[in-house]
Protein backbone atom coordinates (compact mmCIF):
# COMPACT_ATOMS: atom_id res chain seq x y z
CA UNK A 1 0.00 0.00 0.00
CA UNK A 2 0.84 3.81 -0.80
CA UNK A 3 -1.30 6.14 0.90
CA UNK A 4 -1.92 9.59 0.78
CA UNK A 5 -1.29 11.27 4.21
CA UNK A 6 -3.41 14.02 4.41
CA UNK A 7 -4.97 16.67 6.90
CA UNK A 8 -7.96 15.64 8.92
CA UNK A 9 -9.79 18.52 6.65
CA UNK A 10 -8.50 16.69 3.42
CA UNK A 11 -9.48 13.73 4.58
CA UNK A 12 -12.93 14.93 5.26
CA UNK A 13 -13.55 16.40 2.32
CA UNK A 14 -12.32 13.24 0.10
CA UNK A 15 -14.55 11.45 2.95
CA UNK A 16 -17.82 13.37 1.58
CA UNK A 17 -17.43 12.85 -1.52
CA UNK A 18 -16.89 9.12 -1.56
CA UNK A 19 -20.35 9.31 1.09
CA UNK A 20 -22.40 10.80 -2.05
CA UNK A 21 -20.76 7.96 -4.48
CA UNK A 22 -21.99 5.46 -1.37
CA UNK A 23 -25.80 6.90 -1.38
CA UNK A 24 -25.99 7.04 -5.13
CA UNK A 25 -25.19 3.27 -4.63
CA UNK A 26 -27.31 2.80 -2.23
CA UNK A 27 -30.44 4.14 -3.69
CA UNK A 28 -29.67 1.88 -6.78
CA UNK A 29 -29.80 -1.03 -4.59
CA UNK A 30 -32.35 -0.21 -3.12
CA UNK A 31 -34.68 -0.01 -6.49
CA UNK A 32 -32.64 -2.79 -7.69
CA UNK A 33 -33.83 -5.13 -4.68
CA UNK A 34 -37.73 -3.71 -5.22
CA UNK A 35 -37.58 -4.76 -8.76
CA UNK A 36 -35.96 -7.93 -7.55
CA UNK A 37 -39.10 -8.39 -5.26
CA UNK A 38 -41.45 -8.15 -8.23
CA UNK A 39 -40.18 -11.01 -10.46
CA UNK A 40 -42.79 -13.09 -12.01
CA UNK A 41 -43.14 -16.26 -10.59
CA UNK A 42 -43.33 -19.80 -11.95
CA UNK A 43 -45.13 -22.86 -10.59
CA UNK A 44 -42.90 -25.38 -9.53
CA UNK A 45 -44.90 -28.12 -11.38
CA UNK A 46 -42.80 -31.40 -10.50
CA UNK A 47 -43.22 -32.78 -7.32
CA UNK A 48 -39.80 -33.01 -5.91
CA UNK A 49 -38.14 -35.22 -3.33
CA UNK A 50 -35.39 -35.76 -1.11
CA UNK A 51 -32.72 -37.37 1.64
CA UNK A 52 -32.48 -35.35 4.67
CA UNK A 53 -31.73 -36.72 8.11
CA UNK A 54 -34.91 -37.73 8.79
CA UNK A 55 -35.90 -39.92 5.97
CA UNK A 56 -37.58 -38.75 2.42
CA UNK A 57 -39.38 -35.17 2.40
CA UNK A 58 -40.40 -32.89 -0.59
CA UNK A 59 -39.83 -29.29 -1.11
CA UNK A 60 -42.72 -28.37 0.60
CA UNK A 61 -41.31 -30.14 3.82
CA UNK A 62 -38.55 -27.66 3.74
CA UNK A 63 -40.22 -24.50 4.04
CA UNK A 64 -41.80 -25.61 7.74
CA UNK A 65 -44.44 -22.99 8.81
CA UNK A 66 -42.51 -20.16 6.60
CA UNK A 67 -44.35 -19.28 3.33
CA UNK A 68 -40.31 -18.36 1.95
CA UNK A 69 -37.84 -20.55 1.29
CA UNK A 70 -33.87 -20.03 0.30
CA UNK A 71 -32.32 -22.47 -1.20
CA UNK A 72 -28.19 -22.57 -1.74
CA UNK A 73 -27.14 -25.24 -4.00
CA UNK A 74 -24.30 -26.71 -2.24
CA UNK A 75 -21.60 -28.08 -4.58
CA UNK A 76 -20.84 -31.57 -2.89
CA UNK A 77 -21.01 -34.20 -5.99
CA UNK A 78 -21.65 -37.87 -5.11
CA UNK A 79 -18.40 -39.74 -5.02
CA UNK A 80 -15.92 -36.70 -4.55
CA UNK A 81 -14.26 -36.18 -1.19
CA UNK A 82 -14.03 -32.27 -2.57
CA UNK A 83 -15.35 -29.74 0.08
CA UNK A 84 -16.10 -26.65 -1.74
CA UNK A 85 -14.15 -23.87 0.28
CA UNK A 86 -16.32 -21.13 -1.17
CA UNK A 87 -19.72 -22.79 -0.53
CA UNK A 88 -18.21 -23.22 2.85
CA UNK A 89 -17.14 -20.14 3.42
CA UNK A 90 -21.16 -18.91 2.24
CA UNK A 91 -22.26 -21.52 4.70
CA UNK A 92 -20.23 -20.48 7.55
CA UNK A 93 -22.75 -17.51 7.86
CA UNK A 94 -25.75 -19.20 7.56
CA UNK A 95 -26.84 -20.69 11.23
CA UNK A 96 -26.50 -16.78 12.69
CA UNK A 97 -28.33 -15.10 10.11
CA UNK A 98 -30.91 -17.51 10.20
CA UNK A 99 -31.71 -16.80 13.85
CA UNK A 100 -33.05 -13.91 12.45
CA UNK A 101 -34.51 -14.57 9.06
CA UNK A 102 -36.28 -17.21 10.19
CA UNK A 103 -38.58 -14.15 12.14
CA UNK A 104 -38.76 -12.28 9.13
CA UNK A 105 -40.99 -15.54 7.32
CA UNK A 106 -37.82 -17.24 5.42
CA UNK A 107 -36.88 -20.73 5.60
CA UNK A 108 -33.58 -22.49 4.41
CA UNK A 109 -31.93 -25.33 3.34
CA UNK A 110 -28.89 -26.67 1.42
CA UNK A 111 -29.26 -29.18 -1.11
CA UNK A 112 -26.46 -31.14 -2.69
CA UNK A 113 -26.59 -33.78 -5.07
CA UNK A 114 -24.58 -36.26 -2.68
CA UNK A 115 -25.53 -38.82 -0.48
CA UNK A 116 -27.13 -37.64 2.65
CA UNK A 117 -24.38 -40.06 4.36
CA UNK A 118 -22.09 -37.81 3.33
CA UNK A 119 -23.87 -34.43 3.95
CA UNK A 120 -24.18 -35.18 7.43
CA UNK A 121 -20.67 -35.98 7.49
CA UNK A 122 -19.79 -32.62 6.08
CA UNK A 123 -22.41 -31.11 8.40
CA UNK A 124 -20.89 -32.74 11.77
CA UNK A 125 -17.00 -31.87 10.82
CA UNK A 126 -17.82 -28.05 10.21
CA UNK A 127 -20.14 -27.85 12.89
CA UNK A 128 -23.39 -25.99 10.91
CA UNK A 129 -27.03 -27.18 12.03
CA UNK A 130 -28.71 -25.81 9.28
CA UNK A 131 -31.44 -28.32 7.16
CA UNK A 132 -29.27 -29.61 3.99
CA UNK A 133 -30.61 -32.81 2.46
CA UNK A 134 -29.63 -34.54 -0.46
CA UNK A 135 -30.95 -34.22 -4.24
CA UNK A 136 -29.66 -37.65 -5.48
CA UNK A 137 -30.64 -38.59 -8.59
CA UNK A 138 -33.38 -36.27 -8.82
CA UNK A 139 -33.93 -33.57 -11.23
CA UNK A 140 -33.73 -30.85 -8.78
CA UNK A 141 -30.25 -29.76 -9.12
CA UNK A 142 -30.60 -29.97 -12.61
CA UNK A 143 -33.47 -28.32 -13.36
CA UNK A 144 -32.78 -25.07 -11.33
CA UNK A 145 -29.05 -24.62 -13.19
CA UNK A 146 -26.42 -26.23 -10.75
CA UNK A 147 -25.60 -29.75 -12.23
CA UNK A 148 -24.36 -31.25 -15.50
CA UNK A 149 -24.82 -34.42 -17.17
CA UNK A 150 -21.69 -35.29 -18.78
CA UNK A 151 -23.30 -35.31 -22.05
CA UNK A 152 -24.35 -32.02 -21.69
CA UNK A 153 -20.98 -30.88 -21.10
CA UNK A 154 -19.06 -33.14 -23.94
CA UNK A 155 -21.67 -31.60 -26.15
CA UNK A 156 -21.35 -27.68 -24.87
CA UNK A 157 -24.80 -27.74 -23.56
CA UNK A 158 -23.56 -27.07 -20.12
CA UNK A 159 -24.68 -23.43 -19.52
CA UNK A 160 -24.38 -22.13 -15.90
CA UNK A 161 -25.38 -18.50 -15.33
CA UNK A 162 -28.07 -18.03 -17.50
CA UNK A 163 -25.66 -18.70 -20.44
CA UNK A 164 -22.88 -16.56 -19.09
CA UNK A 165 -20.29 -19.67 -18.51
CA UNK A 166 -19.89 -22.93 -20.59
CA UNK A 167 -19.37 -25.92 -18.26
CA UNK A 168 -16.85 -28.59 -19.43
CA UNK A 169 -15.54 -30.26 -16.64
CA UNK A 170 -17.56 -29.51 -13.16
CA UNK A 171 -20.43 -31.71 -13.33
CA UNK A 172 -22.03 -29.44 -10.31
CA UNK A 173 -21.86 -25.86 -9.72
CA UNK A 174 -23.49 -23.20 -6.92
CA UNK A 175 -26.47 -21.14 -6.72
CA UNK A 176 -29.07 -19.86 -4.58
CA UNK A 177 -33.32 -20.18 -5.58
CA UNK A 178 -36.00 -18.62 -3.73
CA UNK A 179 -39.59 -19.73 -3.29
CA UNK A 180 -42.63 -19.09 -2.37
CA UNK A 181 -45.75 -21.24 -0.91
CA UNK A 182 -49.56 -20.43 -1.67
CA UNK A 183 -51.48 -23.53 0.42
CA UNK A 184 -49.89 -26.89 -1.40
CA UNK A 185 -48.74 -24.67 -4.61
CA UNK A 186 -44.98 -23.76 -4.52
CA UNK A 187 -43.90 -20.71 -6.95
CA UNK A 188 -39.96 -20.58 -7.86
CA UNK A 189 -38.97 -16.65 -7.70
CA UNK A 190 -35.41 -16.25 -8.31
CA UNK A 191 -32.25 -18.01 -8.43
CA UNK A 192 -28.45 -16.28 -8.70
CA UNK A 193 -25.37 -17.74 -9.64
CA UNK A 194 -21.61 -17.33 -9.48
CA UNK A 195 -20.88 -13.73 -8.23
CA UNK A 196 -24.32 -13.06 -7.56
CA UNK A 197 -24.43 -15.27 -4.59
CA UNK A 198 -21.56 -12.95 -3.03
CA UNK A 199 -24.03 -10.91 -0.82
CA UNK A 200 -24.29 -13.51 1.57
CA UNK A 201 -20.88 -13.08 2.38
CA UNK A 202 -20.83 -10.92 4.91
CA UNK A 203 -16.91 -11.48 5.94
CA UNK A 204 -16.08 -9.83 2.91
CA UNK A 205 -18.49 -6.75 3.55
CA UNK A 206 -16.15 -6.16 6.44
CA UNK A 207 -13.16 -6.64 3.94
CA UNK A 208 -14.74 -4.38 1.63
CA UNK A 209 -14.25 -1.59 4.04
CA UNK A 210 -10.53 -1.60 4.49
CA UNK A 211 -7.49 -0.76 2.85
CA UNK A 212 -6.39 -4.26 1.42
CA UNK A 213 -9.67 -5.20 0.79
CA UNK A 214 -10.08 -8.78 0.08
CA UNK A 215 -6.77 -9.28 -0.04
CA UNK A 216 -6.57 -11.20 -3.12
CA UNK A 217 -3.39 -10.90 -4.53
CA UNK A 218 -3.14 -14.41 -5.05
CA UNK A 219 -6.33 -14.56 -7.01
CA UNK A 220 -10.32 -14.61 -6.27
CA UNK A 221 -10.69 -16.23 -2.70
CA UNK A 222 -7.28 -17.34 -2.76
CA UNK A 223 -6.77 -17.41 1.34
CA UNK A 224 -10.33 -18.69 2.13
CA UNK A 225 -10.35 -22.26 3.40
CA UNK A 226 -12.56 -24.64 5.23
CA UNK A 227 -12.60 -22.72 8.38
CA UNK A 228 -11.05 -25.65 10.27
CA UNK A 229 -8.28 -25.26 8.09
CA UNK A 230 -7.09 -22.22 9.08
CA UNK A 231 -3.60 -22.06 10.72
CA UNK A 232 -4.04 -21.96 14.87
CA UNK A 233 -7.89 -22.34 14.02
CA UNK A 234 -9.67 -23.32 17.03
């Protein structure tokens, strides 16, 4: 870093003027996130189930008595011993935030196309309590943009990212969907992908505020591990 030492007049001048960058931003957001709320909405027509840690449930299971439900698509593909550092790093915020979400009318779960063996494995080692079941075979993770048959990908049919990013070798990728419940009727709202899943990250809205930032020199996310990882982690 090379800073600019300046006056505490200097410095509150440059301060202001950044501040009116900050509300301009702000203001966008907050039209963006209105518009957001008034996406059409499709009916989720197939009727799908899945392996949590209590035996088979469907997606209406996993909204409880909440009328919302956030999903993240969890990359955790059947057969790998790969544990995602950046879907753990988005999950390592999840259990506190949903203290309070949860009062707000919002449900969540994880769902990963491995076994639920294995989920629970994952779950115990890094300690989360949220619901996460398993997809298996299902069409789930397929259908809302996160997994890949390997035909699909050998034939460049693999879009992730609403046909931003051509998949070739990942058979599973990350996301987040919303829904919504009406009585037995489910409605599918909204789904992000790849950076857009980056505001429920809240360690890096610290980051954001500081000098180094991120810190990234290395690359995108280059120091995050599995939090366990961590040297003198505890």
């Amino acid at each position: 870093m090379h800073p600019t030492i300046v006056s505490r007049g200097d410095w509150l001048t440059a301060r202001k003027a950044l501040l009116a960058k900050e509300l301009e931003i702000t203001h966008a957001l907050d039209a963006l996130r209105a518009e957001r709320r008034q996406m059409p909405w499709v009916r989720v027509e197939k009727g799908y189930v899945f392996d949590g840690s209590d035996g088979k449930c469907s997606l209406l299971d996993l909204f409880g008595d909440r009328s919302q439900l956030a999903i993240y698509h969890f990359m955790l593909t059947p057969g790998s011993d790969h544990l995602c550092p950046g879907c753990s790093y988005t999950m390592d915020h999840v259990d506190a935030a949903r203290q309070h979400f949860e009062q707000a009318d919002l449900a969540f779960a994880a769902v990963s196309r491995a076994p639920i063996v294995r989920i629970e494995q994952v779950k115990a080692r890094m300690g989360w309590t949220f619901p996460w079941v398993s997809s298996g075979d299902g069409d789930f993770s397929y259908d809302f943009g996160v997994s890949f048959t390997e035909a699909d990908r050998a034939a460049g049919r693999a879009l992730y990212n609403y046909d931003k990013t051509r998949i070739q070798k990942s058979s599973d990728m990350f996301g987040v969907s919303v829904f919504v419940k009406d009585g037995n009727e489910i409605f599918h709202t909204y789904s992000t992908y790849h950076r857009g899943t980056e505001l429920l990250m809240g360690a890096f809205n610290w980051l954001d505020l500081t000098p180094k930032g991120r810190n990234e020199t290395a690359g995108i996310m280059s120091w995050v591990r599995l939090h366990d990882e961590y040297p003198h982690s505890q």
